[in-house]
Every structure is written in C-alpha cells, then in structure tokens.
Protein backbone atom coordinates (compact mmCIF):
# COMPACT_ATOMS: atom_id res chain seq x y z
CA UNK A 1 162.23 9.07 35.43
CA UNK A 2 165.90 9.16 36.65
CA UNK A 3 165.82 9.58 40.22
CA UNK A 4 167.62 13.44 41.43
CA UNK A 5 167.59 12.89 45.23
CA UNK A 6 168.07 9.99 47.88
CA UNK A 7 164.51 9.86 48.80
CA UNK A 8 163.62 9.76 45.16
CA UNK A 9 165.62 7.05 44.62
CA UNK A 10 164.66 5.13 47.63
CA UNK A 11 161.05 5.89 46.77
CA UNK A 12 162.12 4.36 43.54
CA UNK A 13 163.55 1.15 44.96
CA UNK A 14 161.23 0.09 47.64
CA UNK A 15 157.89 1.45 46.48
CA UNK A 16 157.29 1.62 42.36
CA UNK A 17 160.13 -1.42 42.38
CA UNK A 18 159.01 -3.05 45.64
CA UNK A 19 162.05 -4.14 46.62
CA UNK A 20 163.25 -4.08 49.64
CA UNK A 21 166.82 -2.56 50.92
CA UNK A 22 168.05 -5.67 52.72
CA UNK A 23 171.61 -6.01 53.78
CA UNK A 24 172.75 -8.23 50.63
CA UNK A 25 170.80 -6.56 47.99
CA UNK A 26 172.56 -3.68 49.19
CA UNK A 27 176.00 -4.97 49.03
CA UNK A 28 175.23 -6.42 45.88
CA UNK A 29 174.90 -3.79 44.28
CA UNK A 30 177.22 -2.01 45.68
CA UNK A 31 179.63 -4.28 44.66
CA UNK A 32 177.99 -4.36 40.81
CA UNK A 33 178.43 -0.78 40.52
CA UNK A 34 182.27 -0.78 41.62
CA UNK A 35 182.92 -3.16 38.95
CA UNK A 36 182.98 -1.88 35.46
CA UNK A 37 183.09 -4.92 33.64
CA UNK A 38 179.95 -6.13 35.30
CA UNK A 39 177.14 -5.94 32.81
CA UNK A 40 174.52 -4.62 34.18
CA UNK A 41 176.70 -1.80 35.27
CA UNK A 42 178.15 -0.96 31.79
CA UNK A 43 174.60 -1.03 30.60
CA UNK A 44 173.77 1.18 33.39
CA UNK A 45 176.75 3.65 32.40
CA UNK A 46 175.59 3.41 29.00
CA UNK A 47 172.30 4.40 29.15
CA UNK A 48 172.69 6.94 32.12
CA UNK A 49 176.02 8.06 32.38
CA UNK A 50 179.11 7.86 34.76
CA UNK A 51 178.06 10.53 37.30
CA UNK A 52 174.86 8.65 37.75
CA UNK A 53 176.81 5.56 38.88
CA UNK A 54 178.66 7.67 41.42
CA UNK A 55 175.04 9.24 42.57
CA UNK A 56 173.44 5.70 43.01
CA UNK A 57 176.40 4.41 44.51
CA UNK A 58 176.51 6.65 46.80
CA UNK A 59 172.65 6.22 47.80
CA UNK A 60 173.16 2.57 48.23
CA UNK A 61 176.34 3.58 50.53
CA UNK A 62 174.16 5.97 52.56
CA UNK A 63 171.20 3.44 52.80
CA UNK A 64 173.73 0.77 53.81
CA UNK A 65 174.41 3.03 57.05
CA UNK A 66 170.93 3.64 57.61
CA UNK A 67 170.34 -0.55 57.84
C-alpha cells in the first residue's frame, strides 16, 4: 500500500513500521530524500516515482513542525 494522505503515511511510519518520528530520524530522512544520489532514495524513485518523493518529503517536513 502506498500511502495517499499524511495521516496514512504517519499511520504507516509509527504504527505498521513502529517507528517512531523522533527529531533525527526525521532529519534523516529528510536529508536522504533531498539527495538523489543517496541509494535508498534512487531506489525509492525507482520503484515509486518522483512525485512520491516530493509527497513524503513533504510529510516528513510537516511532521518535523509538528515535533
């Protein structure tokens, strides 16, 4: 299931994943999916395209603010 909305997503993350959205998991990731050549992020790209990037990045952005 690819995640369509934030609270998908975080349901996602912290619930079927059980991980929690700390302060450096967040930034790491943020960080991994602003860097192309990173490879977990050109597998992600691969697999689930460009625009889901953006989405994801963004949800880590808005769960960053929510910290």
């Amino acid at each position: 299931m690819i995640p369509q909305s934030y609270e998908e997503w975080r349901h996602c993350i912290t619930v079927i994943c059980d991980q929690p959205l700390t302060r450096p998991f967040i930034e790491a990731r943020i960080r991994a999916l602003n860097t192309p050549t990173d490879h977990m992020t050109a597998k992600f790209v691969q697999l689930y395209g460009d625009e889901q990037r953006a989405r994801t990045l963004d949800w880590f952005e808005r769960a960053r603010r929510e910290l």
